[in-house]
Protein backbone atom coordinates (compact mmCIF):
# COMPACT_ATOMS: atom_id res chain seq x y z
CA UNK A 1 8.42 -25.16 7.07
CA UNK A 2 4.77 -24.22 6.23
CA UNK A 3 4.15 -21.07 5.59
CA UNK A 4 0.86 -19.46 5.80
CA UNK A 5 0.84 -15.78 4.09
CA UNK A 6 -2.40 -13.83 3.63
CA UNK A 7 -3.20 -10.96 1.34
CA UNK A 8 -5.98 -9.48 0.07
CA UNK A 9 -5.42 -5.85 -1.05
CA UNK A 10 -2.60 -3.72 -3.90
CA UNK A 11 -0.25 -2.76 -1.75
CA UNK A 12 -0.27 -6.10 -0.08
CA UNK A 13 -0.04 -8.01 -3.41
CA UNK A 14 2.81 -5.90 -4.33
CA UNK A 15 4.88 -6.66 -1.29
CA UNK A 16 4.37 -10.32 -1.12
CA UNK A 17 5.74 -11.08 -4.51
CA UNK A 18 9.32 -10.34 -3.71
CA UNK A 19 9.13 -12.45 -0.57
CA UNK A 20 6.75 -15.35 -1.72
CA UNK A 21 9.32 -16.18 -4.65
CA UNK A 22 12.24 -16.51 -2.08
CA UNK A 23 10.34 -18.28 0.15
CA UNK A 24 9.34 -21.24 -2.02
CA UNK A 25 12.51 -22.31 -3.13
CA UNK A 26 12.91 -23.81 0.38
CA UNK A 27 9.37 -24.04 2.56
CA UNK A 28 5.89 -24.64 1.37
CA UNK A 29 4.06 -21.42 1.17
CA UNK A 30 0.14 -21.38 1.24
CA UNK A 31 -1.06 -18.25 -0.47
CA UNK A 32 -4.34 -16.87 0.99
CA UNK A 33 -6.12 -14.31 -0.74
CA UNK A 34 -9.32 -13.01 1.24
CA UNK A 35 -10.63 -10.83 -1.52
CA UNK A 36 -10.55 -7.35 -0.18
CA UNK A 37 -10.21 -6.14 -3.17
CA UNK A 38 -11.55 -8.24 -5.92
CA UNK A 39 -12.03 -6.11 -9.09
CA UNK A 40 -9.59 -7.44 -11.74
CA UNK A 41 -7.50 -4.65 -12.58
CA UNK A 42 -6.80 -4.41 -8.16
CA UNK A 43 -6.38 -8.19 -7.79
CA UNK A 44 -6.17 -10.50 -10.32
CA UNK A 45 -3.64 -8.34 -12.52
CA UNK A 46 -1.04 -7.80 -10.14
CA UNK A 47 -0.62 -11.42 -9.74
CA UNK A 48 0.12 -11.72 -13.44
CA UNK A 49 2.53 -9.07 -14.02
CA UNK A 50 4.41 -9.95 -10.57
CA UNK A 51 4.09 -13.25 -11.03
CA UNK A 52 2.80 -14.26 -8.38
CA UNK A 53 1.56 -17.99 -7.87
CA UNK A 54 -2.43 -17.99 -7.94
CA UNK A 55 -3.56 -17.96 -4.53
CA UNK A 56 -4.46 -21.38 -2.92
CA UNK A 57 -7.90 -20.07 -1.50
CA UNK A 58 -9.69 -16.75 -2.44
CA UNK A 59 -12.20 -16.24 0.51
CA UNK A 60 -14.13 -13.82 -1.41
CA UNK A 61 -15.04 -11.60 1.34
CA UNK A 62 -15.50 -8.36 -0.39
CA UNK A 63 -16.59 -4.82 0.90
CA UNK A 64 -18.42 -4.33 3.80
CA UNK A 65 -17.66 -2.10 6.89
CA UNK A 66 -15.00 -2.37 8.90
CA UNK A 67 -16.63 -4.97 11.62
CA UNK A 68 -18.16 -6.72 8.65
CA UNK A 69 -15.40 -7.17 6.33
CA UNK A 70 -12.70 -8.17 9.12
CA UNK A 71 -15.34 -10.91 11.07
CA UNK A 72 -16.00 -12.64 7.68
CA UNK A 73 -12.19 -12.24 6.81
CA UNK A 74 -11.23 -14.05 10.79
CA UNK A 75 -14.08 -16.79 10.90
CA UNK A 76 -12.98 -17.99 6.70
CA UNK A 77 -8.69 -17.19 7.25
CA UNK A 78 -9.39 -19.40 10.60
CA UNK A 79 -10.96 -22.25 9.04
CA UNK A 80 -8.03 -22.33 6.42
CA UNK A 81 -5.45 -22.33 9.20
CA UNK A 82 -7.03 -25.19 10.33
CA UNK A 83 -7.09 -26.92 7.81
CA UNK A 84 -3.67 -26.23 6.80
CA UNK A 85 -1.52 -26.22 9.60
CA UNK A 86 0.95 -23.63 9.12
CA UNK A 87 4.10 -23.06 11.35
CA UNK A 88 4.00 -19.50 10.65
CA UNK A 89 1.72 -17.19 9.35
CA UNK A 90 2.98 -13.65 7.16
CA UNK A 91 0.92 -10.66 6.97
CA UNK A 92 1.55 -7.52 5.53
CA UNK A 93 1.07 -3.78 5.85
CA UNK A 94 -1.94 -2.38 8.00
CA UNK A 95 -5.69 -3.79 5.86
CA UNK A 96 -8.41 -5.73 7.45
CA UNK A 97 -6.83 -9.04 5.91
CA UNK A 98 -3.85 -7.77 8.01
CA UNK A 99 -5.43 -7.64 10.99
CA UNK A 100 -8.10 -10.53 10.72
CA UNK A 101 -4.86 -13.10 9.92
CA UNK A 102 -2.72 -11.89 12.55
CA UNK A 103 -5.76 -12.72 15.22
CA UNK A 104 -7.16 -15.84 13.43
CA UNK A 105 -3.12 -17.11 13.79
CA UNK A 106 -2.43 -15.91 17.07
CA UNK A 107 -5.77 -17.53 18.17
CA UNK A 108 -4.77 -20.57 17.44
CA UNK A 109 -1.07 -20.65 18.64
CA UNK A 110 0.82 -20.12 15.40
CA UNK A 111 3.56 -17.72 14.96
CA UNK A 112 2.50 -14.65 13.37
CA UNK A 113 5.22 -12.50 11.21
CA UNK A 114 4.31 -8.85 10.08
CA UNK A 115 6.04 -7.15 7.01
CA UNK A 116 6.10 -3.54 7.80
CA UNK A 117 5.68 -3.17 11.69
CA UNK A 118 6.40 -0.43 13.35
CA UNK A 119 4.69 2.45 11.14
CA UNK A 120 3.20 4.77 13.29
CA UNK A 121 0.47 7.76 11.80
CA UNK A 122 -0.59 8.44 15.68
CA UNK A 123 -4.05 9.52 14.04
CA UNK A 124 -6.20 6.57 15.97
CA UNK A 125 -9.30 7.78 13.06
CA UNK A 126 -7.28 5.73 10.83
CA UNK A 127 -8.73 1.85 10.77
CA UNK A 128 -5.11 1.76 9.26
CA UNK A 129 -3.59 3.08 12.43
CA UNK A 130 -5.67 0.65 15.16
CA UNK A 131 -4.93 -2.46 12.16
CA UNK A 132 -0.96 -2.03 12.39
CA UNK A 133 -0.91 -1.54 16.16
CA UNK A 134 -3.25 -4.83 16.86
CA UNK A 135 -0.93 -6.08 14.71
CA UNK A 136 2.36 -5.17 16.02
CA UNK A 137 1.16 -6.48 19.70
CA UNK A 138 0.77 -10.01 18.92
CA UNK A 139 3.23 -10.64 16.17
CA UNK A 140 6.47 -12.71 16.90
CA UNK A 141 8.48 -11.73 14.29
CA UNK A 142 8.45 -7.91 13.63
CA UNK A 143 10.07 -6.81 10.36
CA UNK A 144 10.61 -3.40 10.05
CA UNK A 145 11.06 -1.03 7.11
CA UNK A 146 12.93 1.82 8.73
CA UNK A 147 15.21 2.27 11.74
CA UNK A 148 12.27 4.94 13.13
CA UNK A 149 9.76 1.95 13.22
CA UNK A 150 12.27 -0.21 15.34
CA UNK A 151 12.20 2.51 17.29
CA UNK A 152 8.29 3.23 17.22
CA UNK A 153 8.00 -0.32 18.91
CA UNK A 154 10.65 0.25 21.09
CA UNK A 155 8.32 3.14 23.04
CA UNK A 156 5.31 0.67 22.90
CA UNK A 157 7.60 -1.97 24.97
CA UNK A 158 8.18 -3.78 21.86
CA UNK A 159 11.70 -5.10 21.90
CA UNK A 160 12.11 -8.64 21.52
CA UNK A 161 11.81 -10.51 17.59
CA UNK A 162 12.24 -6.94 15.90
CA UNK A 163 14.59 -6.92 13.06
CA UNK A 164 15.28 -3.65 10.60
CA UNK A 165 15.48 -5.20 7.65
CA UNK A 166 14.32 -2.68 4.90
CA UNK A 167 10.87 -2.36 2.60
CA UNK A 168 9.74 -4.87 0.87
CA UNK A 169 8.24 -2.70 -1.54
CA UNK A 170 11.51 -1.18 -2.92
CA UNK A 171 12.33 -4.58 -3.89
CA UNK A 172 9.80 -5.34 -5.69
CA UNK A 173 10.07 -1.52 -7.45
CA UNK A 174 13.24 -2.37 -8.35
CA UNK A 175 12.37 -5.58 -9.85
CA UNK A 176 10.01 -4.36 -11.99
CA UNK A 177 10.52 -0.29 -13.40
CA UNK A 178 12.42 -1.81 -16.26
CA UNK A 179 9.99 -4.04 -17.19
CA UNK A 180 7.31 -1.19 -16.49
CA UNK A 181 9.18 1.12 -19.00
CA UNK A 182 9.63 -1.78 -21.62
CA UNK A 183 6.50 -3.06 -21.49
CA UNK A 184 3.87 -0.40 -20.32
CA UNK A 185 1.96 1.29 -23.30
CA UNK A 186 0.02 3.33 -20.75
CA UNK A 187 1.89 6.51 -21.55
CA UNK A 188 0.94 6.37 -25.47
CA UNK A 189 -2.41 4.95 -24.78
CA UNK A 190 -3.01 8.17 -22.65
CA UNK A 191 -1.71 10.26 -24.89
CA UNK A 192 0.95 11.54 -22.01
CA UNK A 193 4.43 13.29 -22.23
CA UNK A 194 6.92 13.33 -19.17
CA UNK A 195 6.33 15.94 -16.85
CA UNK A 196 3.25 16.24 -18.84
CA UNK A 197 0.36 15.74 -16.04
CA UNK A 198 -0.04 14.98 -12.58
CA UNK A 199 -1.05 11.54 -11.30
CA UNK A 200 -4.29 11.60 -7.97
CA UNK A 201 -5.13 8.90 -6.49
CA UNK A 202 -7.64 8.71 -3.32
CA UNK A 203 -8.90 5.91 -1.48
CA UNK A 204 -8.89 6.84 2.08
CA UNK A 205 -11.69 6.64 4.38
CA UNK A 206 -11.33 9.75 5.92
CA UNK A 207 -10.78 11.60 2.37
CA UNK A 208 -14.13 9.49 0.73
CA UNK A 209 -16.70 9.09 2.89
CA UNK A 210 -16.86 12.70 4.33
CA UNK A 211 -18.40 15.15 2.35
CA UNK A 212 -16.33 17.92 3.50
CA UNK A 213 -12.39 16.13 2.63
CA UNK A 214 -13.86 14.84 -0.68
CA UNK A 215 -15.23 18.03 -2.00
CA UNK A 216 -12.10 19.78 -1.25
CA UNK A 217 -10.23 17.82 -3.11
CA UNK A 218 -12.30 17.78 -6.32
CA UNK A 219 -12.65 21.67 -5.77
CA UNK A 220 -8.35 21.66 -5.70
CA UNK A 221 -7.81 19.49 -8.76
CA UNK A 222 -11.00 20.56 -11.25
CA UNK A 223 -9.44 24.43 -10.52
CA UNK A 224 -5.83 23.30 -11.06
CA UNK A 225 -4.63 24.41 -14.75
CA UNK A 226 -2.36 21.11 -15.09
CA UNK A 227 -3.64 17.99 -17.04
CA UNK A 228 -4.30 15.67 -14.42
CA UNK A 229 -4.59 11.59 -14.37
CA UNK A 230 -7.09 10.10 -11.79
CA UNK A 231 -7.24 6.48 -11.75
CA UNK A 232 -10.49 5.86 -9.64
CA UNK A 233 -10.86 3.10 -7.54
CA UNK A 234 -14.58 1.47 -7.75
CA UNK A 235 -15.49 2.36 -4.15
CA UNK A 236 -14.30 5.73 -4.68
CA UNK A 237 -16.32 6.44 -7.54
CA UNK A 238 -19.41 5.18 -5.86
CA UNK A 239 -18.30 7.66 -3.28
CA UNK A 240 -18.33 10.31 -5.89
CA UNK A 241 -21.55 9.71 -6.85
CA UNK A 242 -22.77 9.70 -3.32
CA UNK A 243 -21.83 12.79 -2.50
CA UNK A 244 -22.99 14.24 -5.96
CA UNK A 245 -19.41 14.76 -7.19
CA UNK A 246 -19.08 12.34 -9.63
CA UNK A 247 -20.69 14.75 -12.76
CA UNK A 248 -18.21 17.82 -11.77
CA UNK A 249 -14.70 15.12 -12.17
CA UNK A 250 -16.34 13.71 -15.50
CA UNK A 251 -16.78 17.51 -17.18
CA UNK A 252 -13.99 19.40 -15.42
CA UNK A 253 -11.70 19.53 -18.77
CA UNK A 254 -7.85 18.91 -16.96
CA UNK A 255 -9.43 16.19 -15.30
CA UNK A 256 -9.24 12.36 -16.97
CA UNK A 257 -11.04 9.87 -15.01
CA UNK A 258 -9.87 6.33 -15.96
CA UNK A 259 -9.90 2.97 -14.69
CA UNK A 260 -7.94 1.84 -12.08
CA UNK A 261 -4.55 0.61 -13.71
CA UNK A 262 -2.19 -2.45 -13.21
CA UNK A 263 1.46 -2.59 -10.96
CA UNK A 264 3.35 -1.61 -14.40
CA UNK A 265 0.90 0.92 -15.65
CA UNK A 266 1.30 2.50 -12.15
CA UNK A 267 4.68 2.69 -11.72
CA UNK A 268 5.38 4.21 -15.09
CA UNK A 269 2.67 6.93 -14.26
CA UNK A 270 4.77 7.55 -10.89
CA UNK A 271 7.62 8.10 -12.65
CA UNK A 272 6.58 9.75 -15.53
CA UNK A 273 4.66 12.63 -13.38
CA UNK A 274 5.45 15.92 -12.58
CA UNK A 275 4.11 15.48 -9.00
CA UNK A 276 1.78 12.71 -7.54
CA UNK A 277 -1.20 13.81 -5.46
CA UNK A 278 -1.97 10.95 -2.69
CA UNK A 279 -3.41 9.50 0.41
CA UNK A 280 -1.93 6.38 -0.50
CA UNK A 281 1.36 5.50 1.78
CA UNK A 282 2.51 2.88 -0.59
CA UNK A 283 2.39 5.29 -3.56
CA UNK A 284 4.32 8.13 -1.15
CA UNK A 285 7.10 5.31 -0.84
CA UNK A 286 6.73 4.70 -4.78
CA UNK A 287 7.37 8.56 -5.07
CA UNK A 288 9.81 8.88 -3.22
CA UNK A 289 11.91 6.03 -4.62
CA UNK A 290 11.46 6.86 -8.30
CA UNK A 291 12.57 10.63 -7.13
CA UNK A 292 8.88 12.37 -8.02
CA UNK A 293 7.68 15.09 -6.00
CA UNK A 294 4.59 14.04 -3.76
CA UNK A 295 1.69 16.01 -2.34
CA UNK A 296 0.06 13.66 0.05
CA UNK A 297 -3.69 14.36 0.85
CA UNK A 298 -3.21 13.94 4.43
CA UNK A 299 -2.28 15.47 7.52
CA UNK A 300 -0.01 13.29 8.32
CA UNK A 301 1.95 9.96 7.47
CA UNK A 302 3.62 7.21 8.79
CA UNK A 303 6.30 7.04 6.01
CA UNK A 304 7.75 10.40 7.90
CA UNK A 305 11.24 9.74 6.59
CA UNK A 306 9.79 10.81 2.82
CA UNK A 307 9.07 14.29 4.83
CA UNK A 308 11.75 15.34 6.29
CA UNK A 309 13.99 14.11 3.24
CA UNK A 310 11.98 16.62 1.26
CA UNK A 311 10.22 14.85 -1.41
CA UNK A 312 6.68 15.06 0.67
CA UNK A 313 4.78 17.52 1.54
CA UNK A 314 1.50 17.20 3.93
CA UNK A 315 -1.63 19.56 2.27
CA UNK A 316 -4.19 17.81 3.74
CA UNK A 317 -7.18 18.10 1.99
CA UNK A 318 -7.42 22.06 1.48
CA UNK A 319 -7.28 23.60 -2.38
CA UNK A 320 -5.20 26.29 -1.00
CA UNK A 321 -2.73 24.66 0.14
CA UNK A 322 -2.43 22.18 -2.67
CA UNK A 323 -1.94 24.75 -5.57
CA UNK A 324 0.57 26.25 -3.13
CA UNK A 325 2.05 22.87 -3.03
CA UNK A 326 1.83 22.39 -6.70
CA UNK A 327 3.42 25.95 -7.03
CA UNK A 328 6.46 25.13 -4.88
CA UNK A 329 7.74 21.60 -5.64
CA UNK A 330 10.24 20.45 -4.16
CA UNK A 331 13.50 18.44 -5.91
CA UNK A 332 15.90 17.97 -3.30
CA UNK A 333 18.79 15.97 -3.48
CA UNK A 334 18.00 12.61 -1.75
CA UNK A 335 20.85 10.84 0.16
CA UNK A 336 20.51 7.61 1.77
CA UNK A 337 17.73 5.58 1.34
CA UNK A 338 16.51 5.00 5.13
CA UNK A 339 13.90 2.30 3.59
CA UNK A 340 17.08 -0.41 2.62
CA UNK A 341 19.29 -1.32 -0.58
CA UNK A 342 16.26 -3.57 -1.92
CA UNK A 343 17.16 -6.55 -0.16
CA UNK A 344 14.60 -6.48 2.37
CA UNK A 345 12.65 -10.03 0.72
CA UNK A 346 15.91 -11.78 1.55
CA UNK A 347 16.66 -10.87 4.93
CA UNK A 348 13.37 -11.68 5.97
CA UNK A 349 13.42 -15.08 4.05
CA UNK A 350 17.64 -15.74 5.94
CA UNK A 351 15.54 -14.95 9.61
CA UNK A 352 12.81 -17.09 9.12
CA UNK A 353 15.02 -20.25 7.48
CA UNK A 354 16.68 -19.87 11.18
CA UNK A 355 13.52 -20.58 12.91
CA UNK A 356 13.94 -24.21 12.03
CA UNK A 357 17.28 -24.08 13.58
């Protein structure tokens, strides 16, 4: 079979490798990168420490706005497909290369398969939010990380070519923390001890390009008496600068500002932490799985199951409530993993080797 599977952004990266390694030992897998994110250390590194084939076409798209970025992404992924002729096209997660694929596919008759349907945020502000619903509606084959997204589509009508079949992103964790804690320096380079620091990262739209969420949290963290790591992704610290924040992170003196890091340096930090501040819902899952308390800069999530098993807390964007956070982690005892047993990649790889059948 020919396989068609687009990318173009971290999280996405991350939860292709697992999948695209399976998949080649029996079909013929085109890799499309569209270039959402296109710095090195958020694109080009992750595909050498996951090993990930270099992508057959990088469509170089870039930032842009929303309506921007996703009509270059459809108009290039479309002219690929056509060239190509895939059966079956993969996308993953909820992006604007998630959303432009899935149309540019279903446009032109091919089966469309989505890696982490279902997720539901039910804030509609969210491009994330309208991305994964678009998404969900015209996909064929819906593969679902939890049993409350089968259930999510189920109350959208959404019944037929649904399959629970785990997160594809706790596969590739556990495929790679060893290596992370064997091979990562970032720890020493940092000068870091365990439960040493806290880890932020921000990248939201909501969080960065309104004054009022972005100040908030640079007023919570620059006030917080904990050594704090801030990887800063390059549109955030443009952002920063924007909003005249940027000087305040650079001199507040628990703060360190530092480039944005690769998949290993990342997932050592995660686990290393004494809490991870977030509006990232791949890093909440990361959390979660390596057992590190998460405050998540949000007011609300569609990885709920982290929640209500304790190891999340919702703060939203106000200092108050994230030093109260901060005061009052929580370490519960965490019983079944509702995201799988890290064998999502395969199960998705056994149902669509049946499609030929």
């Amino acid at each position: 079979m020919r396989i068609a599977s687009i990318v173009g952004a971290r999280p996405q990266f991350i939860k292709a490798a697992p999948l695209s390694k399976r998949l080649r030992r029996e079909h013929r897998e085109v890799l499309i990168h569209t270039g959402q994110h296109y710095d090195r250390e958020l694109s080009h590194i992750f595909f050498e420490q996951l090993k990930i084939p270099r992508p057959d076409y990088n469509l170089k798209v870039g930032s842009g706005g929303q309506g921007e970025q996703t009509g270059k992404m459809l108009m290039r992924v479309e002219e690929v497909l056509l060239k190509e002729k895939p059966d079956l096209v993969i996308v993953y997660g909820d992006t604007n290369s998630t959303l432009a694929g899935a149309l540019a596919a279903v446009k032109l008759h091919i089966r469309v398969a989505h890696v982490e349907a279902g997720l539901r945020s039910y804030n509609r502000r969210m491009p994330e939010e309208i991305n994964r619903v678009l998404t969900d509606h015209i996909s064929d084959l819906l593969f679902c990380p939890s049993q409350r997204a089968v259930e999510n589509l189920q109350r959208e009508g959404i019944e037929e070519g649904v399959y629970l079949v785990g997160d594809v992103m706790f596969d590739a964790l556990l495929e790679n923390i060893e290596v992370a804690c064997r091979e990562s320096q970032v720890m020493e380079r940092l000068g870091l001890s365990e439960g040493g620091f806290l880890l932020l990262t921000i990248h939201r739209q909501e969080n960065t390009d309104r004054f009022e969420n972005l100040n908030s949290i640079v007023g919570a963290v620059t006030s917080i008496e904990k050594k704090i790591i801030f990887p800063a992704h390059p549109r955030v610290r443009k952002w920063l600068r924007h909003w005249g924040l940027w000087e305040r992170c650079q001199n507040a003196p628990n703060l360190m500002v530092i480039e944005p890091v690769g998949y290993l340096d990342m997932l050592l930090l995660e686990e290393k932490a004494e809490a991870i501040l977030t509006d990232s819902g791949g890093m909440q899952k990361e959390a979660y799985f390596l057992k590190t308390p998460c405050l998540t800069l949000r007011q609300e999530t569609e990885w709920s199951e982290t929640v209500d098993d304790g190891w999340n807390t919702l703060v939203g964007t106000q200092p108050e409530k994230i030093r109260e956070a901060l005061c009052d982690l929580s370490f519960p005892t965490q019983g079944k993993n509702p995201y799988g047993e890290g064998e999502a990649s395969k199960k998705i790889a056994e149902i669509i080797g049946r499609l030929e059948n």
